[in-house]
Protein backbone atom coordinates (compact mmCIF):
# COMPACT_ATOMS: atom_id res chain seq x y z
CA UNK A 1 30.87 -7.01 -15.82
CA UNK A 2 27.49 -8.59 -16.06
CA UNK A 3 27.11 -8.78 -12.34
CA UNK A 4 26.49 -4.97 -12.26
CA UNK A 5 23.58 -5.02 -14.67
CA UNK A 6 21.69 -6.73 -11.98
CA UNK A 7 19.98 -6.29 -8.85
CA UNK A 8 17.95 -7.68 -6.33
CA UNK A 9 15.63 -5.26 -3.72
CA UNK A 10 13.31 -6.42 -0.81
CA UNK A 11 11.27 -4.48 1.00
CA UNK A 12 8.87 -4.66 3.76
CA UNK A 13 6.26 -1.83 5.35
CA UNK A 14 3.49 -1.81 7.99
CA UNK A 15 0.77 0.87 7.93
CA UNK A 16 -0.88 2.21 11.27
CA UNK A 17 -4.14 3.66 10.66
CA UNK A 18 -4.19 4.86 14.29
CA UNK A 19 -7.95 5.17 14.87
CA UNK A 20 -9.72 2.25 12.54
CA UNK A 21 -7.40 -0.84 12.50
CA UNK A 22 -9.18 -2.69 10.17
CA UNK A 23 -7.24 -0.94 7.40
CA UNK A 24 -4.11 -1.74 9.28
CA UNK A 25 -1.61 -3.07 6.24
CA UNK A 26 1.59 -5.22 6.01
CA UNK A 27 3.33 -5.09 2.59
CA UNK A 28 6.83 -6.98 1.98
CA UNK A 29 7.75 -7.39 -1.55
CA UNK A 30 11.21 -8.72 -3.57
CA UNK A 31 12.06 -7.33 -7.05
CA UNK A 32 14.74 -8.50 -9.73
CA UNK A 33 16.05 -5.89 -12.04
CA UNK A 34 18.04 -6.08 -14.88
CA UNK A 35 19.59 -3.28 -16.88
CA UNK A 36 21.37 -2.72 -19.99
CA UNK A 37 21.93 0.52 -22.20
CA UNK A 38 20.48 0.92 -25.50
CA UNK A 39 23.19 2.30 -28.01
CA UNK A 40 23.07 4.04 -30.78
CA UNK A 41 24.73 6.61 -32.92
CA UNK A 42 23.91 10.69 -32.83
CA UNK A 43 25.14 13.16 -35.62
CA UNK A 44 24.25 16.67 -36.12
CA UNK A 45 26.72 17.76 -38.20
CA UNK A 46 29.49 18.17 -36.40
CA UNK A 47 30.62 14.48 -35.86
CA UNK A 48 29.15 11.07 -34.41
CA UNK A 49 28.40 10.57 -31.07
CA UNK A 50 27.62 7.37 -29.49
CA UNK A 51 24.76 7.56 -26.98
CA UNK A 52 23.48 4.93 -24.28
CA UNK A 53 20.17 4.87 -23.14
CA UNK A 54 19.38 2.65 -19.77
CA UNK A 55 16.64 0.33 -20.34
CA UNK A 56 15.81 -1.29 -17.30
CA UNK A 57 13.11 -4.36 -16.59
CA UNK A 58 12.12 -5.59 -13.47
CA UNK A 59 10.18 -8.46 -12.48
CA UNK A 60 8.83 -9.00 -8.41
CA UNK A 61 6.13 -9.90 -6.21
CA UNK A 62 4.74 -8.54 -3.34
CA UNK A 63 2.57 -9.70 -0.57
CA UNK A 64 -0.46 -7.43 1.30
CA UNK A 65 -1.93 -8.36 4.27
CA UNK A 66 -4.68 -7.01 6.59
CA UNK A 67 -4.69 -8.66 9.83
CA UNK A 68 -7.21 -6.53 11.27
CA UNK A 69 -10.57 -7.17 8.91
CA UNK A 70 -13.23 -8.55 10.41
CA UNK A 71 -13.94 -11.40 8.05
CA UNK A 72 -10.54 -12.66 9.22
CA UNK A 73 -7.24 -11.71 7.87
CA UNK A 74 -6.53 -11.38 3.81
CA UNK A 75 -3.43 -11.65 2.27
CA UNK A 76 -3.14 -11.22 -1.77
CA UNK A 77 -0.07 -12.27 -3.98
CA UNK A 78 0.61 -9.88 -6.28
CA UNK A 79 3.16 -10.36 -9.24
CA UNK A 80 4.42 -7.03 -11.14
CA UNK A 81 7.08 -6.08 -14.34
CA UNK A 82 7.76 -3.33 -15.05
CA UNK A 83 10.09 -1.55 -18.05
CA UNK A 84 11.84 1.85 -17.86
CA UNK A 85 13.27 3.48 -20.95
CA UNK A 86 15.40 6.44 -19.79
C-alpha cells in the first residue's frame, strides 16, 4: 500500500542554557519522508535470492529562534533533504 511508504514527523525543542540566556534556543521543525526498497537479485552459487534495500528521502524545514540575543530576537528558516541508502 503506498500509504505506508510515507511519513510525516514534527518536532519541536527548547534549550535552557541556565546561566547565559542569550543562547537560549527554540527549534520546531516538520519533515516528509518517503521510502521505497531497492531490489535486486543475489547469487552465490547456490540459488537466487531477491534482496531489498530501503532507500529513504526526506525533505523538511525547520525553524531556530533565539529570543534572548541582545540585538533582538533571530529566527532562521532552514530547509534540509536528506537520502539514506540502507
Amino acid at each position: 500500500s503506498p500509504s505506508t511508504r510515507w511519513e510525516m514527523q514534527a518536532s519541536g525543542s527548547y534549550e535552557l542554557t541556565r546561566g547565559f540566556h542569550v543562547y537560549d534556543m527554540i527549534q520546531n521543525s516538520f519533515t516528509v519522508s518517503y521510502v521505497r526498497p531497492l531490489e535486486r537479485n543475489f547469487n552465490e552459487g547456490t540459488g537466487a535470492v531477491r534482496l531489498k534495500y530501503p532507500i529513504r528521502l526526506a525533505a523538511g524545514v525547520r525553524t531556530q529562534s533565539f529570543p534572548n540575543f541582545t540585538q533582538g530576537s533571530s529566527r532562521k528558516l532552514v530547509p534540509f533533504f536528506s537520502l539514506t541508502i540502507f
